[in-house]
N, C-alpha and C. Protein backbone atom coordinates (compact mmCIF):
# COMPACT_ATOMS: atom_id res chain seq x y z
N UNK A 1 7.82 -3.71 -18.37
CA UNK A 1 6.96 -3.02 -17.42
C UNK A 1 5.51 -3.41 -17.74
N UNK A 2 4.61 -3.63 -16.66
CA UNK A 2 3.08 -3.84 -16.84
C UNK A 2 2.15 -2.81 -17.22
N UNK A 3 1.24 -3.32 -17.43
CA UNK A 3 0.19 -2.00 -17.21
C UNK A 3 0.21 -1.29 -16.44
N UNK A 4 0.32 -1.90 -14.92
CA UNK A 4 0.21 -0.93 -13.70
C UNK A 4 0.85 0.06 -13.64
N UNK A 5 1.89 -0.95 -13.83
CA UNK A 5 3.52 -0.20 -13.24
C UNK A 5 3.78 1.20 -14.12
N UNK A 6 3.17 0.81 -15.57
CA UNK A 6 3.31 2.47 -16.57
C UNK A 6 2.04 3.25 -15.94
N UNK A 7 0.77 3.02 -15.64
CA UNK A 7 0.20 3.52 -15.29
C UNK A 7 -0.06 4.51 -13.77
N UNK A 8 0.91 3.69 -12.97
CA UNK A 8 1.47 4.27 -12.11
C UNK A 8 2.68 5.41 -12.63
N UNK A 9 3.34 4.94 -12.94
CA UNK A 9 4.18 5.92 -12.85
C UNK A 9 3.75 7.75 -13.91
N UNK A 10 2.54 7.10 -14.85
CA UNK A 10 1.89 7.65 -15.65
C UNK A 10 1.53 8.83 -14.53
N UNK A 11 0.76 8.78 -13.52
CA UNK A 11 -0.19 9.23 -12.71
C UNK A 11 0.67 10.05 -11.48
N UNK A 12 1.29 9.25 -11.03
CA UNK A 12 2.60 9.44 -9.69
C UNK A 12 2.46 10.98 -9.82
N UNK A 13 3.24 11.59 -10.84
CA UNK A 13 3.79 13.40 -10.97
C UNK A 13 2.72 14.02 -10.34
N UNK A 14 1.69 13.95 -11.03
CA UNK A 14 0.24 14.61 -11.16
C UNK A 14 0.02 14.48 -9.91
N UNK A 15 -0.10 13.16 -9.50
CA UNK A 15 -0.70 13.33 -8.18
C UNK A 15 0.21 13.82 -6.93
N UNK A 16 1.33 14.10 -7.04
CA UNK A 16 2.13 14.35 -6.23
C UNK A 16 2.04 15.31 -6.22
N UNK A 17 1.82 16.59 -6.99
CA UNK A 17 1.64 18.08 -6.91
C UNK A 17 0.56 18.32 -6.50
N UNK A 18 -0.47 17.53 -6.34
CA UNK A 18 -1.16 17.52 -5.72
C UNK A 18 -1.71 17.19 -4.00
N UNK A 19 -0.63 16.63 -3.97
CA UNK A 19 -0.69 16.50 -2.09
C UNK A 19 -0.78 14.80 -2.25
N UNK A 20 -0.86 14.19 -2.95
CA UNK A 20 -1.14 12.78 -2.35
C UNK A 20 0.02 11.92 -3.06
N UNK A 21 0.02 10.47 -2.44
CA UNK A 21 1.27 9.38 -3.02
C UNK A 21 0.74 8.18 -3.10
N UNK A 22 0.82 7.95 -4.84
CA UNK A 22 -0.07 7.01 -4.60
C UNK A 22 0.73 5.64 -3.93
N UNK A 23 -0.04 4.58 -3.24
CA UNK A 23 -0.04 3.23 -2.89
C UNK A 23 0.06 2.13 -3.52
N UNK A 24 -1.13 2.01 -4.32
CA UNK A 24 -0.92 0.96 -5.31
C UNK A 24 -1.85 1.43 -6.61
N UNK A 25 -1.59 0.32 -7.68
CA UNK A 25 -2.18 0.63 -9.05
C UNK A 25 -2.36 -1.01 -9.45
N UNK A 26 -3.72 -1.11 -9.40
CA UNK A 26 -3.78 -2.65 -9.54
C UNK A 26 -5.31 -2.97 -10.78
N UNK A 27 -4.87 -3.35 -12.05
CA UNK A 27 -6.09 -4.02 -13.04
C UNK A 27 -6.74 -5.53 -12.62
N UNK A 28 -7.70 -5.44 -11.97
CA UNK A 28 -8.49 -6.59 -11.79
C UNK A 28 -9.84 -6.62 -12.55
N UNK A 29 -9.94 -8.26 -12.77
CA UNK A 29 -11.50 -9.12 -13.73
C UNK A 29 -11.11 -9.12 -15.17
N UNK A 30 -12.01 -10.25 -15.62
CA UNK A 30 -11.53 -10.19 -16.76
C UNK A 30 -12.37 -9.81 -17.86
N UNK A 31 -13.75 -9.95 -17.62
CA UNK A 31 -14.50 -9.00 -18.72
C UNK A 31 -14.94 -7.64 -18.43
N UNK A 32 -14.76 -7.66 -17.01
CA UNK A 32 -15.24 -6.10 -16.43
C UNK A 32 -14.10 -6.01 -15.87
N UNK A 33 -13.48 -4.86 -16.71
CA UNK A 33 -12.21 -4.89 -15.45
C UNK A 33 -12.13 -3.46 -14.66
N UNK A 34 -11.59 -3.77 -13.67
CA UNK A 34 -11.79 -2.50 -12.67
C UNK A 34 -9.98 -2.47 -12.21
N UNK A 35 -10.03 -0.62 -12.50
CA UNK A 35 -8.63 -0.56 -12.12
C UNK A 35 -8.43 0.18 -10.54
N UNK A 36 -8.14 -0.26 -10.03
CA UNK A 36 -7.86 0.25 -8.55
C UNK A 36 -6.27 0.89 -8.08
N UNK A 37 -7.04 2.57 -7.95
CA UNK A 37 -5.67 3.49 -7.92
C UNK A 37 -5.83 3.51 -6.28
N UNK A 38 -5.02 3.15 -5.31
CA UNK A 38 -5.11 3.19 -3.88
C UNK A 38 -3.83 4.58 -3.47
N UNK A 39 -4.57 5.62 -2.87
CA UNK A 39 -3.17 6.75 -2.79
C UNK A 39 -4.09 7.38 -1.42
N UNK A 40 -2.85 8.16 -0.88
CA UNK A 40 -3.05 8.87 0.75
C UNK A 40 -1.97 10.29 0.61
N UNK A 41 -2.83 10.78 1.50
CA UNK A 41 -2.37 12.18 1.09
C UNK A 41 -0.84 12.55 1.95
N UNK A 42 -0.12 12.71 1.30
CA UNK A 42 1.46 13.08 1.92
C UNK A 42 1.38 13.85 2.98
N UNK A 43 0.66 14.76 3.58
CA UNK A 43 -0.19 15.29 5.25
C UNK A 43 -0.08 14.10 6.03
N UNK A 44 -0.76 12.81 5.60
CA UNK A 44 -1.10 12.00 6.39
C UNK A 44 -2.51 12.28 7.32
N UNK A 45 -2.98 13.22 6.65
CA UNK A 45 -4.33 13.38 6.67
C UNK A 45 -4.99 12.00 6.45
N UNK A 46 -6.51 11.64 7.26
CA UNK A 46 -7.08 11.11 6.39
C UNK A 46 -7.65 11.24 5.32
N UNK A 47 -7.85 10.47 4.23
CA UNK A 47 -8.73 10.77 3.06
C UNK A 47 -9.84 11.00 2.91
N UNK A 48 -10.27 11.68 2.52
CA UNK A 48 -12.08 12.05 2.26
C UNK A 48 -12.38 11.79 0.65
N UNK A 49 -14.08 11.61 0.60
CA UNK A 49 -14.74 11.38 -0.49
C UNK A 49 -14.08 12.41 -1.17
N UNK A 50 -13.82 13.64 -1.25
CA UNK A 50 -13.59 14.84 -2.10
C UNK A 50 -12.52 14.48 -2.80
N UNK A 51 -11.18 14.11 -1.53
CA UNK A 51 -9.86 13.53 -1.89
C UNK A 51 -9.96 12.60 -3.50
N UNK A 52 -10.62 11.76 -3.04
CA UNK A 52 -10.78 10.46 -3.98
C UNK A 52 -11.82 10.91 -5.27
N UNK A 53 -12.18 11.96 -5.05
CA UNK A 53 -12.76 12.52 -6.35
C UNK A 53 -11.90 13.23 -7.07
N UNK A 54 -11.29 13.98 -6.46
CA UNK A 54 -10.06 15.07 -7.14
C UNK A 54 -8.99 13.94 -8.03
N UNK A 55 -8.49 13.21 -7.31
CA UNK A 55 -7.90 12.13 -7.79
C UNK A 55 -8.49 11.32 -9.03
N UNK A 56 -9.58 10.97 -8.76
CA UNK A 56 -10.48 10.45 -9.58
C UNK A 56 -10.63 10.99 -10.82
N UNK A 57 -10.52 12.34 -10.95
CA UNK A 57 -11.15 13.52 -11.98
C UNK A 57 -9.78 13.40 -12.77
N UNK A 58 -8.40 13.73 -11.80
CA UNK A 58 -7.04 13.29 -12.90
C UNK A 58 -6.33 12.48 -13.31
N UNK A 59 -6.99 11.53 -12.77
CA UNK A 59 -6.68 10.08 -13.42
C UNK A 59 -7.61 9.66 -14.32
N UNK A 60 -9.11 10.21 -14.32
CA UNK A 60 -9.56 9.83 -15.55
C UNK A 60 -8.58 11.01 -16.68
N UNK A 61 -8.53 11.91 -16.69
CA UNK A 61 -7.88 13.12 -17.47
C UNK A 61 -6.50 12.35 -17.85
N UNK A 62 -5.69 12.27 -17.37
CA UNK A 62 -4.47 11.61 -17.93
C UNK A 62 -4.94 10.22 -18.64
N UNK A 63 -5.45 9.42 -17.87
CA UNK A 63 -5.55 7.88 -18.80
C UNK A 63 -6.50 8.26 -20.17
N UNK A 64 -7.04 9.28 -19.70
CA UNK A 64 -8.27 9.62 -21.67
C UNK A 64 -7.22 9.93 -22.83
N UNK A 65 -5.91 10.44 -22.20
CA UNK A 65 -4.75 11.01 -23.11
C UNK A 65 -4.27 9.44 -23.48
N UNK A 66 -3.53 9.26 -22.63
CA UNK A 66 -2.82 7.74 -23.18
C UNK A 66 -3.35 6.91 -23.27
N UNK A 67 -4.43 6.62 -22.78
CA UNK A 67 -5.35 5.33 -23.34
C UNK A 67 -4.47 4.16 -22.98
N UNK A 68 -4.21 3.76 -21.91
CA UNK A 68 -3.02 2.70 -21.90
C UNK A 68 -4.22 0.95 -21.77
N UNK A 69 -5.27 1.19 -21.71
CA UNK A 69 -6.00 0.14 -21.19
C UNK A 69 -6.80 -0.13 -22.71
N UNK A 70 -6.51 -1.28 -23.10
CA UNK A 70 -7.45 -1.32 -24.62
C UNK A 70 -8.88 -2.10 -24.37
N UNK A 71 -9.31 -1.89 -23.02
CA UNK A 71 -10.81 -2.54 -23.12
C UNK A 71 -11.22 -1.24 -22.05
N UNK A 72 -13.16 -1.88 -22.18
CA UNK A 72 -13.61 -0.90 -20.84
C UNK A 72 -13.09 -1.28 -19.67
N UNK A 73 -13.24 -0.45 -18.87
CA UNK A 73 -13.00 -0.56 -17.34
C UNK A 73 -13.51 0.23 -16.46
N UNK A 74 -13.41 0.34 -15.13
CA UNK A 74 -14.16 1.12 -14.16
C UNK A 74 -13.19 1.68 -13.76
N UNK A 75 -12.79 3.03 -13.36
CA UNK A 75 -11.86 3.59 -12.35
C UNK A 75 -12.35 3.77 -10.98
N UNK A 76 -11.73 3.11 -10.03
CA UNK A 76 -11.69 2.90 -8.61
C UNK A 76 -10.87 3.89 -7.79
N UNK A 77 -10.85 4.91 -6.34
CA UNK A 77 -10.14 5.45 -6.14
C UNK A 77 -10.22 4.88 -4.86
N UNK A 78 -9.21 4.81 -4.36
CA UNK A 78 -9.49 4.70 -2.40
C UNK A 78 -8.14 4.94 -1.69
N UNK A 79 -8.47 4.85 -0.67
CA UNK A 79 -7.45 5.31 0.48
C UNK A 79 -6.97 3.56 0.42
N UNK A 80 -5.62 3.79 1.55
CA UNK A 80 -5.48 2.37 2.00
C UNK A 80 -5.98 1.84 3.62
N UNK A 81 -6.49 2.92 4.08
CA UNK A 81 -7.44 2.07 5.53
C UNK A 81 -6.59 2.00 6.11
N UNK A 82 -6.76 1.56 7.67
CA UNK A 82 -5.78 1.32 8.62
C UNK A 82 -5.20 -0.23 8.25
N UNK A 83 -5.83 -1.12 7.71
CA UNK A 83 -5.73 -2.97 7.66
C UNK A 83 -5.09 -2.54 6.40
N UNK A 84 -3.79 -1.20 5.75
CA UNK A 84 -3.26 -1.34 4.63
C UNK A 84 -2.24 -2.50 4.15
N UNK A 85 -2.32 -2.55 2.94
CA UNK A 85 -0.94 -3.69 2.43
C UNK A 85 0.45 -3.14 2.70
N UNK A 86 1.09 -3.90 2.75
CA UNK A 86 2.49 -3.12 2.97
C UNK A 86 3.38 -3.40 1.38
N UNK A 87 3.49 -2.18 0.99
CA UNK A 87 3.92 -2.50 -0.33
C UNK A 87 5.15 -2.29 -0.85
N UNK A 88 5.76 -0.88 0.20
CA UNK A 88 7.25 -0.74 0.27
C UNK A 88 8.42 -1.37 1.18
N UNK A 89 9.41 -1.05 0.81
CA UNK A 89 10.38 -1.53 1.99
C UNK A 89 10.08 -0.06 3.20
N UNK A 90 9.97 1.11 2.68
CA UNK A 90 9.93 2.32 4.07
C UNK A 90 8.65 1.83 4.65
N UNK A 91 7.90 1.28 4.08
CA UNK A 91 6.47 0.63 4.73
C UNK A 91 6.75 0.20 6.24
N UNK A 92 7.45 -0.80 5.98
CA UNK A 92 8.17 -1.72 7.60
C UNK A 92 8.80 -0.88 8.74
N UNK A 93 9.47 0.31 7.72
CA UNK A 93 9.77 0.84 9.02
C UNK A 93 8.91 2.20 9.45
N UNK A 94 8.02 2.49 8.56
CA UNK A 94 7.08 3.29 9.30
C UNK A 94 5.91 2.59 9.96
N UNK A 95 5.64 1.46 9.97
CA UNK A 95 4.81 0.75 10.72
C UNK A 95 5.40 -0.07 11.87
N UNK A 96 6.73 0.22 12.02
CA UNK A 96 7.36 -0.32 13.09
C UNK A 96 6.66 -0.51 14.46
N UNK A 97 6.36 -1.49 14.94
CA UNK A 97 5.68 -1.44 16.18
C UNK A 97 4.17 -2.07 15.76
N UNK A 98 3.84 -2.25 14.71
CA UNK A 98 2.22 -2.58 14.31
C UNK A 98 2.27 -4.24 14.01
N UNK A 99 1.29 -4.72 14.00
CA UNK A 99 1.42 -6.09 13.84
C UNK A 99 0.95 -6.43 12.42
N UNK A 100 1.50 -7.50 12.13
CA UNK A 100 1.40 -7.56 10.24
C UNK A 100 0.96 -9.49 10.00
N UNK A 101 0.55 -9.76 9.34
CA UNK A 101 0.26 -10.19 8.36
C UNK A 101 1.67 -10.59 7.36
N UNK A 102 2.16 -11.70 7.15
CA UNK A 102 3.36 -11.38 6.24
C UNK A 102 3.23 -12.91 5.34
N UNK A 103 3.17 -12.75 4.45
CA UNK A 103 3.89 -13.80 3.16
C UNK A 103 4.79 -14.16 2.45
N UNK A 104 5.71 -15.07 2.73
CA UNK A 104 6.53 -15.04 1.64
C UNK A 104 6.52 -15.61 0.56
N UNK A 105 7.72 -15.85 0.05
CA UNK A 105 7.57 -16.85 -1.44
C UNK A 105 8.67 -18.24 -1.11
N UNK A 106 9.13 -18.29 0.09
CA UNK A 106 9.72 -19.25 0.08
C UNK A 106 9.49 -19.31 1.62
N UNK A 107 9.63 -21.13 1.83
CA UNK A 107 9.11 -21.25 3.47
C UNK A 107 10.76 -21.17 3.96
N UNK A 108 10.06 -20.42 5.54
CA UNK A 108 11.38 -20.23 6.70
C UNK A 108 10.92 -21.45 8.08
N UNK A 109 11.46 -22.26 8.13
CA UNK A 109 11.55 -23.26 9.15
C UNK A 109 9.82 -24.14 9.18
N UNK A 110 9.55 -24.34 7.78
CA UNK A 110 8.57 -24.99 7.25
C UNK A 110 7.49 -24.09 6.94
N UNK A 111 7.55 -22.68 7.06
CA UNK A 111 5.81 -22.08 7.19
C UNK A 111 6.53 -21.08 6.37
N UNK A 112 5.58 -20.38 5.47
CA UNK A 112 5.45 -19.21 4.48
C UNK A 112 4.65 -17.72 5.28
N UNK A 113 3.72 -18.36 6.05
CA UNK A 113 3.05 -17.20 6.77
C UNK A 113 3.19 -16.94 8.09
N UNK A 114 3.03 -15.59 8.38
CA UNK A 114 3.46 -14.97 9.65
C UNK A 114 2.58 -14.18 10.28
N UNK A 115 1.61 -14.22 11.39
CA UNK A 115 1.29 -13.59 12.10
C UNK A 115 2.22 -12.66 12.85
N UNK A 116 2.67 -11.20 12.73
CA UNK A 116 3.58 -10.96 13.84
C UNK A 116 3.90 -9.36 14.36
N UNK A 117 5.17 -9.31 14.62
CA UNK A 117 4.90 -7.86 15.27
C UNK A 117 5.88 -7.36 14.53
N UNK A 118 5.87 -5.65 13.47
CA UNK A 118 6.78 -5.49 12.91
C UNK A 118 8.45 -4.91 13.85
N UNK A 119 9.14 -4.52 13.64
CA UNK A 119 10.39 -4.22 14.12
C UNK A 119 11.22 -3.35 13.39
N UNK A 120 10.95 -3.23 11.96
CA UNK A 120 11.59 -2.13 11.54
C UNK A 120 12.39 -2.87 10.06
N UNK A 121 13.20 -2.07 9.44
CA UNK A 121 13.66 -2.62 8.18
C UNK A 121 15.43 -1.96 8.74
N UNK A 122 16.10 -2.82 7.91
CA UNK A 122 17.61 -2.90 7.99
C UNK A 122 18.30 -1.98 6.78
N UNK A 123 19.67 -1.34 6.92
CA UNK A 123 19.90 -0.79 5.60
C UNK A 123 20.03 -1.31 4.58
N UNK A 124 20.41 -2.47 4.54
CA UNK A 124 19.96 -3.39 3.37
C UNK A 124 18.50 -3.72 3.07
N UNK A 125 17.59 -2.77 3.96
CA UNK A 125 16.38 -3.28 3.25
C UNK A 125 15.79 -4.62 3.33
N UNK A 126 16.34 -5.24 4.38
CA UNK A 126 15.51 -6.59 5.34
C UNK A 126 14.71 -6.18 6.46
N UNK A 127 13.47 -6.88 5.77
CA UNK A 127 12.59 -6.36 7.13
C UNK A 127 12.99 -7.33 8.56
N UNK A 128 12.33 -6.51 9.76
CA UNK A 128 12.68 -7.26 11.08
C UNK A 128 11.54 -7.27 11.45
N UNK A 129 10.77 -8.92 11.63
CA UNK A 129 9.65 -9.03 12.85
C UNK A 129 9.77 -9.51 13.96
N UNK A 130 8.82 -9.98 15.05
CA UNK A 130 8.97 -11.02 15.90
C UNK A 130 7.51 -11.83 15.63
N UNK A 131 8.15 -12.79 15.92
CA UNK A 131 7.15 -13.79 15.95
C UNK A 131 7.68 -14.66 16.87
N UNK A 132 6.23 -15.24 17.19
CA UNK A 132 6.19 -16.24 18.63
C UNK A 132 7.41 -16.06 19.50
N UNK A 133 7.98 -14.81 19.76
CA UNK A 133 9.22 -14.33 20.88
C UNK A 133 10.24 -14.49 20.21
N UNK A 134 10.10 -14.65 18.86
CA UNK A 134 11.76 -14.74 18.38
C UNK A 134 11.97 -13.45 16.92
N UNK A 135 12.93 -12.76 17.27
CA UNK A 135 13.42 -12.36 16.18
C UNK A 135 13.96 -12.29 14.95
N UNK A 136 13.24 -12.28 13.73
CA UNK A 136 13.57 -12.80 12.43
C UNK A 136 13.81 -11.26 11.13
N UNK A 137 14.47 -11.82 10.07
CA UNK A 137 14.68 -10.97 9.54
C UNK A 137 14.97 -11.40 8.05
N UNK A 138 14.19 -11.12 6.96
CA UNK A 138 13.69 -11.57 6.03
C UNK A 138 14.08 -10.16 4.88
N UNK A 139 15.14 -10.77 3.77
CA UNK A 139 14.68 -9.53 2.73
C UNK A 139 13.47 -9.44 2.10
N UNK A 140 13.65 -8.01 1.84
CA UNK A 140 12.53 -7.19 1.34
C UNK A 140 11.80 -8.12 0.12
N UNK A 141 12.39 -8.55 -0.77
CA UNK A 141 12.30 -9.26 -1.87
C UNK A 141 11.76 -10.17 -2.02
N UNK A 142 11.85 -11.16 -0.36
CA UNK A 142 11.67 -12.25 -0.45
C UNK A 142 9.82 -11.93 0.62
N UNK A 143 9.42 -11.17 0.25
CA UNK A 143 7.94 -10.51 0.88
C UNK A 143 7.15 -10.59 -0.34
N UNK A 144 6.06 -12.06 -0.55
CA UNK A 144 5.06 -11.80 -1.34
C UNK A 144 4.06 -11.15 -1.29
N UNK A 145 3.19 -10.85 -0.03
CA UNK A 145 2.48 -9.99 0.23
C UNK A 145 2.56 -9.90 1.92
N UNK A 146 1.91 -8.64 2.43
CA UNK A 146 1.98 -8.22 3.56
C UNK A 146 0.86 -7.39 3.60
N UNK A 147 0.65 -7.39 4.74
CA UNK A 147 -0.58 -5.94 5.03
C UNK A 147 -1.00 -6.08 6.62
N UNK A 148 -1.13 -4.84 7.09
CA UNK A 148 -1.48 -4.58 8.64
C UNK A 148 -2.80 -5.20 9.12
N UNK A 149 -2.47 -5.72 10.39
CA UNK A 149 -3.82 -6.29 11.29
C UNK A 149 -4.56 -5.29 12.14
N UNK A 150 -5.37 -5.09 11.68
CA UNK A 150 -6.78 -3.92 11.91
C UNK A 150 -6.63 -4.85 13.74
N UNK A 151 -6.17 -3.41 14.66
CA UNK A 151 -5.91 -4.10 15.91
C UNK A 151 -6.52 -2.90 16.75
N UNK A 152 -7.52 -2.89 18.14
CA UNK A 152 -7.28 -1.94 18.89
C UNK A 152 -5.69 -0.87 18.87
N UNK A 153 -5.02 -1.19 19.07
CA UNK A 153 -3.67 -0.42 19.23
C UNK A 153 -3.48 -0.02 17.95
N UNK A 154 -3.71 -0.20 16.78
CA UNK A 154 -3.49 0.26 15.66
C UNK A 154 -4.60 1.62 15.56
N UNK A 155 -5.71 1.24 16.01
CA UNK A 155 -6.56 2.54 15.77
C UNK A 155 -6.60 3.31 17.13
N UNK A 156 -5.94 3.13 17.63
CA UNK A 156 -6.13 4.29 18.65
C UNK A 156 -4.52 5.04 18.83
N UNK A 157 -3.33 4.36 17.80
CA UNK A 157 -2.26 4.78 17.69
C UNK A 157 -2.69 6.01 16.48
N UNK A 158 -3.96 5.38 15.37
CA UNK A 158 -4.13 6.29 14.34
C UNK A 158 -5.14 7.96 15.02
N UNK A 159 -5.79 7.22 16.39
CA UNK A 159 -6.50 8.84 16.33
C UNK A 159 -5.15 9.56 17.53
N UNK A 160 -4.26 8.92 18.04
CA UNK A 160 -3.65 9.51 18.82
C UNK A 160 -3.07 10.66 17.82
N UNK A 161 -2.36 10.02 16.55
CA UNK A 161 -2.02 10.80 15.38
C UNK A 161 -2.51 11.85 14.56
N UNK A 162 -4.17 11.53 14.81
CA UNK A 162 -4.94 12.54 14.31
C UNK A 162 -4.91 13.81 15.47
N UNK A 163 -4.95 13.41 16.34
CA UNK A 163 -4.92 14.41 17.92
C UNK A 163 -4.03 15.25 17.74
N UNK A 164 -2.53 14.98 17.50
CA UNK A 164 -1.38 15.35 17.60
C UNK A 164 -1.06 16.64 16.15
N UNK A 165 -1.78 16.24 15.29
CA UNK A 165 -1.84 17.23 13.69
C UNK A 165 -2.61 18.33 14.00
């Protein structure tokens, strides 16, 4: 297990009794390093400065206990924005309908990258897009990175959502 990955899971409880889940847990730079805790509140609220302070306040509090990082660093808090990464497999299918951004690690009919439209994930946990009118379907696994395209229809699907709460 990495740094992150203990440090995540370090943090996860805490913050979950707290209303939020985190997203990601990522150590970046190499003499200044900055750790970036990315989490959204299980409401589906948006996040506010306060949010990301509260958070902020118990994640410094837990990491002062375990000390899991043996140099300085900066603690970072943020939301993931509407242009978020897609980091789970339930990711695909709660963004079903949004257009993505997709990477893999191995090329499909010569190309690794995908401009496209999501479609949902399979019970096996293969995601489904379309691209250029055709339907494809890729395991979860085989997804190096992903993240949503900041689109008119994406933000006006997000205040329709805010309307509706």
């Amino acid at each position: 297990m990495d740094i992150c990955q203990q440090i995540e899971r370090e943090i996860t409880p805490s913050l979950a009794d707290m209303g939020y889940e985190v997203v990601r847990v990522a150590l970046i730079g190499n003499e200044t390093k900055v750790l970036q805790v990315m989490a959204e509140r299980k409401d589906r609220v948006d996040m506010t400065v306060d949010d990301c302070a509260d958070i902020s306040r118990t994640v410094s509090a837990l990491l002062d206990v375990s000390d899991p990082i043996n140099s300085r660093y900066t603690l970072e808090v943020s939301s993931p924005g509407l242009d978020r990464p897609l980091l789970r497999a339930s990711d695909y299918a709660r963004f079903a309908g949004d257009e993505a951004k997709i990477e893999l690690f191995h090329e499909i009919n010569g190309r690794k990258r995908f401009k496209c439209r999501l479609k949902g994930l399979t019970e096996t946990e293969s995601v489904v897009f379309e691209f250029e009118g055709h339907e494809m379907t890729v395991p979860f696994a085989d997804i190096a990175k992903a993240k949503l395209i900041l689109t008119d229809e994406l933000i006006a699907k997000h205040q329709n959502e805010k309307k509706g709460k």
